[in-house]
PDB file of N, CA and C in Angstrom:
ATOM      1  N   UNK A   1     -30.963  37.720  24.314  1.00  0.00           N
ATOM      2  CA  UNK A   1     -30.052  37.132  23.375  1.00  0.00           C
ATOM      3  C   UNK A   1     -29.514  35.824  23.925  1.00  0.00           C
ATOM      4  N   UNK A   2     -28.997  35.354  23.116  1.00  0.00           N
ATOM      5  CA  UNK A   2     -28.587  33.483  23.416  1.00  0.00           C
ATOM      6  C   UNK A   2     -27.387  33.790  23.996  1.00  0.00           C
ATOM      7  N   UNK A   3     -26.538  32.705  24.428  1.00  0.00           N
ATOM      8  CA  UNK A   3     -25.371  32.583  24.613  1.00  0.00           C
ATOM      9  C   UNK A   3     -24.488  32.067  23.779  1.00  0.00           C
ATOM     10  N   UNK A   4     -23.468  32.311  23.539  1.00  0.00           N
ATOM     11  CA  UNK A   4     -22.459  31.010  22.249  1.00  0.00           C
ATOM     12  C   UNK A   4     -22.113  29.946  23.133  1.00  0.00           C
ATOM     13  N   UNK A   5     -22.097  28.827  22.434  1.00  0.00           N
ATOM     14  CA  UNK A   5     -21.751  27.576  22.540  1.00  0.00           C
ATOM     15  C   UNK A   5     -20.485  27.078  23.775  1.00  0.00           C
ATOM     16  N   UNK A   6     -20.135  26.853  24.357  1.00  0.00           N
ATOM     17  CA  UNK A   6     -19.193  26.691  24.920  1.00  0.00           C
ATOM     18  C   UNK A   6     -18.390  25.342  24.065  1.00  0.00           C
ATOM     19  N   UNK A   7     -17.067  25.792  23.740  1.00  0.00           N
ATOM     20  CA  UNK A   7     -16.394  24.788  23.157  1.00  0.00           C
ATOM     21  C   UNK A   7     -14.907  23.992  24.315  1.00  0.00           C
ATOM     22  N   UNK A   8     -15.061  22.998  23.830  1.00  0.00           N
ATOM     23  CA  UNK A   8     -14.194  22.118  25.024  1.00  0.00           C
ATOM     24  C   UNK A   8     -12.800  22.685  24.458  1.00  0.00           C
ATOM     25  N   UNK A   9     -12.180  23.131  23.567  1.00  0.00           N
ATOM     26  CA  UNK A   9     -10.963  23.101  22.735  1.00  0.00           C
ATOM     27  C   UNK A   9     -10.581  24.178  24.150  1.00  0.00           C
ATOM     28  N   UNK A  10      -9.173  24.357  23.726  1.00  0.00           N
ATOM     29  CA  UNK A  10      -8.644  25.676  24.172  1.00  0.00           C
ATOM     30  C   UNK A  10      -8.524  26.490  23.113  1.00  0.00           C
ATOM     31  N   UNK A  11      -8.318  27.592  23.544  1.00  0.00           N
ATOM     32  CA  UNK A  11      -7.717  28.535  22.899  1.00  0.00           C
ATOM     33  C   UNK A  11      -6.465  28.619  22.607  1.00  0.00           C
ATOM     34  N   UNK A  12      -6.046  28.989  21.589  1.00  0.00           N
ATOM     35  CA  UNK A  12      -4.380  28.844  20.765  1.00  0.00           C
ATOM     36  C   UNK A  12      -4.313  30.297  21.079  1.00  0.00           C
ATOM     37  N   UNK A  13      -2.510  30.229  21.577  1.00  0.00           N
ATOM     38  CA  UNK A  13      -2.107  31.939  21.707  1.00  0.00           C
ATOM     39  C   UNK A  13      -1.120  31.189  20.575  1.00  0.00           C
ATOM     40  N   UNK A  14      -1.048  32.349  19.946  1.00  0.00           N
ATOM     41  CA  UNK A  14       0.099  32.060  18.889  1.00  0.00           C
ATOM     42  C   UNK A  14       0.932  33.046  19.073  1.00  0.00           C
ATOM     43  N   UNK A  15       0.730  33.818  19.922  1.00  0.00           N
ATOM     44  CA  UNK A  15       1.959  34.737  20.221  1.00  0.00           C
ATOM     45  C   UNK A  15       3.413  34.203  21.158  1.00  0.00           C
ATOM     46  N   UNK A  16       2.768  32.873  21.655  1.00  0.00           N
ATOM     47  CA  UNK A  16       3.506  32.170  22.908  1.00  0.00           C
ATOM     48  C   UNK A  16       4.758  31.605  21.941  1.00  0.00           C
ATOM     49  N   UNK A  17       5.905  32.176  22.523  1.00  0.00           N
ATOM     50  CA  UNK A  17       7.398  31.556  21.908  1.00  0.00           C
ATOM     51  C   UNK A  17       7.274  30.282  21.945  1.00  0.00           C
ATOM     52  N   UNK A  18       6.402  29.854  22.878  1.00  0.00           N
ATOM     53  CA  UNK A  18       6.634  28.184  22.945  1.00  0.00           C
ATOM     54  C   UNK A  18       6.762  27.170  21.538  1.00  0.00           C
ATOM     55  N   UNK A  19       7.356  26.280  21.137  1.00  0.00           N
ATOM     56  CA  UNK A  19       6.995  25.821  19.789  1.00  0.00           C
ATOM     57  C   UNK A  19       6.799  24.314  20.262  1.00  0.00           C
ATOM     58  N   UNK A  20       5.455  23.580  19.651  1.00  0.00           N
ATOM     59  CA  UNK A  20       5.157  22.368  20.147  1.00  0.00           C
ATOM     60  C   UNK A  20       5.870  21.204  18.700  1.00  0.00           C
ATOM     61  N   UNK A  21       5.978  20.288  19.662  1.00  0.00           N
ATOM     62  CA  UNK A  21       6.846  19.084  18.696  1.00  0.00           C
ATOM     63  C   UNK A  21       5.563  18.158  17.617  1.00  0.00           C
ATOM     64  N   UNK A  22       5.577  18.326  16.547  1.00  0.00           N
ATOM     65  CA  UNK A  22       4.412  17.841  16.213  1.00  0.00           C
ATOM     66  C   UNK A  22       4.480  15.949  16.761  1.00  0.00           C
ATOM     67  N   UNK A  23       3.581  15.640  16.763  1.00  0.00           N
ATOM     68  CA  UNK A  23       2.715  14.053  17.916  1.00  0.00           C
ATOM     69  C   UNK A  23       2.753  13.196  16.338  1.00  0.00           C
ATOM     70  N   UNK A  24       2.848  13.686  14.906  1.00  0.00           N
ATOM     71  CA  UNK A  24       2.644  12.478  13.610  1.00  0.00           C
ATOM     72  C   UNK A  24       4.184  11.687  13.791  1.00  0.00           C
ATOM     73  N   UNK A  25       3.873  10.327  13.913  1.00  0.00           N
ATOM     74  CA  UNK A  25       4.761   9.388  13.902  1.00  0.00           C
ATOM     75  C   UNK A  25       5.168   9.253  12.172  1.00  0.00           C
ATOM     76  N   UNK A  26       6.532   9.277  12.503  1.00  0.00           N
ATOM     77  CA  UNK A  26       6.900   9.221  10.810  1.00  0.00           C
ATOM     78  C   UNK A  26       7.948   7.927  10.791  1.00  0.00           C
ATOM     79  N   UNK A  27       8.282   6.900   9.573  1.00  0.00           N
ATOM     80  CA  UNK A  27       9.225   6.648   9.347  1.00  0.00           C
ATOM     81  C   UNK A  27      10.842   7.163   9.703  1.00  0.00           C
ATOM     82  N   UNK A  28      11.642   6.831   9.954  1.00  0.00           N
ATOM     83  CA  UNK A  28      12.947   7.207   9.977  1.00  0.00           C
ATOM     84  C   UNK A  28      13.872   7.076   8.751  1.00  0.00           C
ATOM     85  N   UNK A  29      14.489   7.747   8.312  1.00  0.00           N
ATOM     86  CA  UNK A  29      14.758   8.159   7.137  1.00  0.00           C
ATOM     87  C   UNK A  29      15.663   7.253   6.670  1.00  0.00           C
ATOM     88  N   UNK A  30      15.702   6.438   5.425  1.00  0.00           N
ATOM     89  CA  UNK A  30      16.102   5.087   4.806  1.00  0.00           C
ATOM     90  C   UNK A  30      17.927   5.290   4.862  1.00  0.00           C
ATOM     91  N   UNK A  31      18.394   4.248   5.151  1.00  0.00           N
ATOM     92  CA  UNK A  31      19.622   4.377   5.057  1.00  0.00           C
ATOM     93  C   UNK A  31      20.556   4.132   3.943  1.00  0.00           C
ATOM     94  N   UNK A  32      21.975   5.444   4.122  1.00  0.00           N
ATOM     95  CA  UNK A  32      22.189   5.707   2.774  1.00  0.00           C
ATOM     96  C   UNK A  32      22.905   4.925   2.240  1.00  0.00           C
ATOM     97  N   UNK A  33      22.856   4.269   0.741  1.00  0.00           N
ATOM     98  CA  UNK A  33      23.592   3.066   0.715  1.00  0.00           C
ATOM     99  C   UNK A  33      24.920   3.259  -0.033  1.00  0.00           C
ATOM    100  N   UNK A  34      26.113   2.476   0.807  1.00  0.00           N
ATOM    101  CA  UNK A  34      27.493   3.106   0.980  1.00  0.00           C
ATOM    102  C   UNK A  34      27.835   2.477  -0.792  1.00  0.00           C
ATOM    103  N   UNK A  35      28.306   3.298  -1.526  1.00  0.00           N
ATOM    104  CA  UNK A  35      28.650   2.912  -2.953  1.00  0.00           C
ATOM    105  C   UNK A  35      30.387   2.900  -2.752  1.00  0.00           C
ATOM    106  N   UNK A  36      31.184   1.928  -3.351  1.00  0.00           N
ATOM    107  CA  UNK A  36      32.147   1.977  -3.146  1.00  0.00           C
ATOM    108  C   UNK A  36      33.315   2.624  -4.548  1.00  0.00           C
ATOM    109  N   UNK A  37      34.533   3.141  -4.646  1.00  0.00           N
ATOM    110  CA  UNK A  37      34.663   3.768  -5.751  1.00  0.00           C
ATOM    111  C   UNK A  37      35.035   2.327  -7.080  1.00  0.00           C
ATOM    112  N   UNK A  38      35.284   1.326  -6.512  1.00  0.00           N
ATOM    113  CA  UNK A  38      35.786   0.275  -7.323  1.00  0.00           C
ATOM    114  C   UNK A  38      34.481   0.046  -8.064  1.00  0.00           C
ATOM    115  N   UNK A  39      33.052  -0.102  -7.625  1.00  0.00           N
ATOM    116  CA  UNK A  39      32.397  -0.090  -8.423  1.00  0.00           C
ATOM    117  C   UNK A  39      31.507   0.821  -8.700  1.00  0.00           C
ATOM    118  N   UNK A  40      31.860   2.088  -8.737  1.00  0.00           N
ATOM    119  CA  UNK A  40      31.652   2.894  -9.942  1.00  0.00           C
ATOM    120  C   UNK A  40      32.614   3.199 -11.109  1.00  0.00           C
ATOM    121  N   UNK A  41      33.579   2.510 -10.853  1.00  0.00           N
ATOM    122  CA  UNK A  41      34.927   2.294 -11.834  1.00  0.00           C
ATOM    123  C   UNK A  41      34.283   0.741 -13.328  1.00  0.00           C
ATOM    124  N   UNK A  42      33.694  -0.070 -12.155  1.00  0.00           N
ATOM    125  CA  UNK A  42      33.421  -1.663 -12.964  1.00  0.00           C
ATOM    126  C   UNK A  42      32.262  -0.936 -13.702  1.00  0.00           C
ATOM    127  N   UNK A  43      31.141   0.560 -13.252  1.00  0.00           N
ATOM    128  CA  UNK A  43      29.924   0.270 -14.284  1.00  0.00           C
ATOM    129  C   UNK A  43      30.242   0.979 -14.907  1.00  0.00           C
ATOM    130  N   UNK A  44      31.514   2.346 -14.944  1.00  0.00           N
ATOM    131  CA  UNK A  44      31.457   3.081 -16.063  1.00  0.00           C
ATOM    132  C   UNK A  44      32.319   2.068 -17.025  1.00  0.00           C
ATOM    133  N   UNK A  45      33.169   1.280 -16.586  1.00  0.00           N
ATOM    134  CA  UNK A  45      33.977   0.371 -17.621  1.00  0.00           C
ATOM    135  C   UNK A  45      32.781  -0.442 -18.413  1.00  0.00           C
ATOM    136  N   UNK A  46      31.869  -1.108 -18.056  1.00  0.00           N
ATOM    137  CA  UNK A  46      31.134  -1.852 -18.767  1.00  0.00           C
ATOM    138  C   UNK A  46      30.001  -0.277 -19.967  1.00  0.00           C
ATOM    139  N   UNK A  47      29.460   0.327 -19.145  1.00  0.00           N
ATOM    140  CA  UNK A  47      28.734   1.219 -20.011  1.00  0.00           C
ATOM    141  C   UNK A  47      29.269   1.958 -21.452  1.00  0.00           C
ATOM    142  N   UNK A  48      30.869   1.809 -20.827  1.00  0.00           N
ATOM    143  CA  UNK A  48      32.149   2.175 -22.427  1.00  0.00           C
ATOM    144  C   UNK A  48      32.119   1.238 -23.360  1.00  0.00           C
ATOM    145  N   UNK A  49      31.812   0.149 -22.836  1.00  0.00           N
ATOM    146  CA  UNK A  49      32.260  -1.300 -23.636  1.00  0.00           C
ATOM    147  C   UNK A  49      31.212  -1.165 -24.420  1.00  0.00           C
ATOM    148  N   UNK A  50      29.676  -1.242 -23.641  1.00  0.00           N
ATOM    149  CA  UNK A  50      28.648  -1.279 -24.263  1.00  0.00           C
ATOM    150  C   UNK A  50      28.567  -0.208 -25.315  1.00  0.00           C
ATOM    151  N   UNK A  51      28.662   0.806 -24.950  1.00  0.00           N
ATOM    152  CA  UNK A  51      28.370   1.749 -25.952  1.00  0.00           C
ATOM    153  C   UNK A  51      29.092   1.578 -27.329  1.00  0.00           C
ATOM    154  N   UNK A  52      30.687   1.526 -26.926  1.00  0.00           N
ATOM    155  CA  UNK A  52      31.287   1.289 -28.145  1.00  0.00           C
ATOM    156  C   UNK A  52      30.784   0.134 -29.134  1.00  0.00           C
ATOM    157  N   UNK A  53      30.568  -1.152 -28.776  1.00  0.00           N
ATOM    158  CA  UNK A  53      30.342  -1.696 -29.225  1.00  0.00           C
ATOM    159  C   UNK A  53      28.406  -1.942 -29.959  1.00  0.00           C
ATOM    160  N   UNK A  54      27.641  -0.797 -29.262  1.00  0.00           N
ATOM    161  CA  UNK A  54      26.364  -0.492 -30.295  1.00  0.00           C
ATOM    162  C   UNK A  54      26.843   0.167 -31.274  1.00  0.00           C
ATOM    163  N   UNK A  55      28.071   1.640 -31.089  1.00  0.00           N
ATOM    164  CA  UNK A  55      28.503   2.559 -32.399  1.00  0.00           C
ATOM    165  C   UNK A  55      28.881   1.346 -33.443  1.00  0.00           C
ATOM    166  N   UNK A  56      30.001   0.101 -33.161  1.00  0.00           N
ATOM    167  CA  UNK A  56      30.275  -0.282 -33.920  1.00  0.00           C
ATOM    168  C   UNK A  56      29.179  -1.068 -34.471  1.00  0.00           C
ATOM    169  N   UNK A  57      28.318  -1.893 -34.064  1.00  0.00           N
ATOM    170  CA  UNK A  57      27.485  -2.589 -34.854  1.00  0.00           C
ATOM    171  C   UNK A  57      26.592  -1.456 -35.393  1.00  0.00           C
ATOM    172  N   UNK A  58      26.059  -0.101 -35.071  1.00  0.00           N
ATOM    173  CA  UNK A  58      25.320   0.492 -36.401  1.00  0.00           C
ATOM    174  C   UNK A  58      26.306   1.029 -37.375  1.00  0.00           C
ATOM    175  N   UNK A  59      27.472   1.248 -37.741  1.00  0.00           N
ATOM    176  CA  UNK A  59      28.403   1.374 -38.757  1.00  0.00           C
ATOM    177  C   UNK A  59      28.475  -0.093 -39.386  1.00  0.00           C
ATOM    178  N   UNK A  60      28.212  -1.232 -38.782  1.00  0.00           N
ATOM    179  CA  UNK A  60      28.446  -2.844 -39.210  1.00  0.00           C
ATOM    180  C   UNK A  60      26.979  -2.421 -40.420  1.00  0.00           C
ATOM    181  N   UNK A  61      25.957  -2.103 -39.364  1.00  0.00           N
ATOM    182  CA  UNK A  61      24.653  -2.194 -40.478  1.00  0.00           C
ATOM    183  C   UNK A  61      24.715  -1.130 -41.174  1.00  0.00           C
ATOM    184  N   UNK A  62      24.867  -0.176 -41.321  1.00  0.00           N
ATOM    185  CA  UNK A  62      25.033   1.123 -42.124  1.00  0.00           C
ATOM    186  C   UNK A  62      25.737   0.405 -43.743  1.00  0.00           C
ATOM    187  N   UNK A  63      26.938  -0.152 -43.287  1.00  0.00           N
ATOM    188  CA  UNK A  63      27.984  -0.062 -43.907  1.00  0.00           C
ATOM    189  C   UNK A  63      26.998  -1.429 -45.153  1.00  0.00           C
ATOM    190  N   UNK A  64      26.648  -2.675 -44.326  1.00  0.00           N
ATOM    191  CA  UNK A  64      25.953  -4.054 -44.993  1.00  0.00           C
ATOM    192  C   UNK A  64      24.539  -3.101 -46.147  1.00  0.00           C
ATOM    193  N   UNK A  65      24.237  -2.212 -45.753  1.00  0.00           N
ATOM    194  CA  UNK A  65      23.189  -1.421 -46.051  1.00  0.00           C
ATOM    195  C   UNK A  65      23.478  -0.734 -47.535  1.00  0.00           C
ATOM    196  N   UNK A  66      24.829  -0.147 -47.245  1.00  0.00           N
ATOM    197  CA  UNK A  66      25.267   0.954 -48.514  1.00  0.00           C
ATOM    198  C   UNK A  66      25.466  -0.291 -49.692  1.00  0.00           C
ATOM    199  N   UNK A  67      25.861  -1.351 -49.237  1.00  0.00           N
ATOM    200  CA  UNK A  67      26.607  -2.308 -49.783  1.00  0.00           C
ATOM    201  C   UNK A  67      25.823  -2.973 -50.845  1.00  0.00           C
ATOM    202  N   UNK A  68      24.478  -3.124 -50.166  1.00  0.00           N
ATOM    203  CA  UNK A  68      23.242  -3.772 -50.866  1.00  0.00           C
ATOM    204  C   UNK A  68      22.606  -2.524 -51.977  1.00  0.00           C
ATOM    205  N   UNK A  69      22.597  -1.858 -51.280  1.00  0.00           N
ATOM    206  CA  UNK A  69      21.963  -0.654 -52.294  1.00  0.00           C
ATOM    207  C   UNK A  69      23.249  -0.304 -53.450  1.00  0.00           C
ATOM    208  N   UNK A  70      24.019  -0.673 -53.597  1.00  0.00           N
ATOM    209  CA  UNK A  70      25.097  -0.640 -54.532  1.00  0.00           C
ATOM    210  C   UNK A  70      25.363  -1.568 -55.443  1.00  0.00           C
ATOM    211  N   UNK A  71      24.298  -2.621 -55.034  1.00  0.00           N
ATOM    212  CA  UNK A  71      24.363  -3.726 -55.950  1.00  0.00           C
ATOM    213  C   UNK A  71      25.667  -5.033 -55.295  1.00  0.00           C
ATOM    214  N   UNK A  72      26.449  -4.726 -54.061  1.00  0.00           N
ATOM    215  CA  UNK A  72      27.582  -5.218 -54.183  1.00  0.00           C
ATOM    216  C   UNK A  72      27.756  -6.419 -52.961  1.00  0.00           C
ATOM    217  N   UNK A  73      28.087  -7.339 -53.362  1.00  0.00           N
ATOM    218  CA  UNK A  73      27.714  -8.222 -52.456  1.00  0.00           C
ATOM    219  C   UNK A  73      29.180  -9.558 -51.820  1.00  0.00           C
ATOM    220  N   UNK A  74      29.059 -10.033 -50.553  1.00  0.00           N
ATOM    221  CA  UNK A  74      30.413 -10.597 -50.606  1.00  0.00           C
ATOM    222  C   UNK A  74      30.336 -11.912 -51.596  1.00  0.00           C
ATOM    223  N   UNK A  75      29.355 -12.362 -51.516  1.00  0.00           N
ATOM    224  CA  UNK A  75      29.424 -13.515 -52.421  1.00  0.00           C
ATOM    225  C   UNK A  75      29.884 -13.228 -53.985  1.00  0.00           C
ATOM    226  N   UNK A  76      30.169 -12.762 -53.999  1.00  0.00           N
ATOM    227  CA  UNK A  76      31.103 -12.338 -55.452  1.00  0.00           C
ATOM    228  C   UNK A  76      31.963 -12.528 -56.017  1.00  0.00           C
ATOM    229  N   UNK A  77      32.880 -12.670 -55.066  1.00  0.00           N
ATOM    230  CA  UNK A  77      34.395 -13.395 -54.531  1.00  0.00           C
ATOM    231  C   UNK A  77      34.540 -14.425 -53.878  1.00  0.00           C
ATOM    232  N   UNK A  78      35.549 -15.167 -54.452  1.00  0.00           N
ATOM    233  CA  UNK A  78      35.729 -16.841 -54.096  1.00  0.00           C
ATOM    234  C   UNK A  78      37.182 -16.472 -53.652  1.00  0.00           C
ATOM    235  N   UNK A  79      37.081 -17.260 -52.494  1.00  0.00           N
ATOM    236  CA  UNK A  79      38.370 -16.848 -51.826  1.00  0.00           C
ATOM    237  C   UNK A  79      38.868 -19.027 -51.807  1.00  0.00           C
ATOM    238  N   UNK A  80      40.004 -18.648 -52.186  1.00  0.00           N
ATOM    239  CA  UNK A  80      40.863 -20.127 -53.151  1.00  0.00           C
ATOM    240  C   UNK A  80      42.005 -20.329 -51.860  1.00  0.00           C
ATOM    241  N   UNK A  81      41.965 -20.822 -51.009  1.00  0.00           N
ATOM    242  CA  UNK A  81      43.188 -21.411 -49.958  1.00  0.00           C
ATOM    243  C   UNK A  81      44.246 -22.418 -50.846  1.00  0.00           C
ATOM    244  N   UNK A  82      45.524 -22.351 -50.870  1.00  0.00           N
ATOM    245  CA  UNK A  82      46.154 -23.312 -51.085  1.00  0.00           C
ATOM    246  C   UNK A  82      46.726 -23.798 -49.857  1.00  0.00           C
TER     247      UNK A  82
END
């Protein structure tokens, strides 16, 4: 009968408590970026502004909308300054 191969590796005990540090070089983990509370105060203030002011312009068009389909229009009325 032949012999098996002789392999250069070692043999792994995996029973050995030892625990090895893995050798893959990694990045170091991105640094965290410091948010301050004043401006998360300035974006929720602007995101209120904004919003309110889309509700109001689709009630602006809603409203120009009903207006037309009603037949009713501003030019209708003459507004007379003395």
């Amino acid at each position: 009968m032949a012999s098996p191969f002789q392999t250069r590796k070692k043999a792994v005990d995996l029973a050995a408590p030892v625990s090895r540090v893995s050798r893959i070089r990694r990045d170091p983990p991105p640094r965290v970026k410091v948010v301050h509370p004043h401006d998360i105060k300035e974006r929720d203030a602007r995101t209120i502004i904004i919003g309110i002011m889309t509700f109001a312009l689709a009630l602006f068009i809603i409203l120009i909308a009903f207006s037309n389909a009603a037949g009713w229009s501003p030019s209708q009325y003459t507004v007379h300054i003395r």
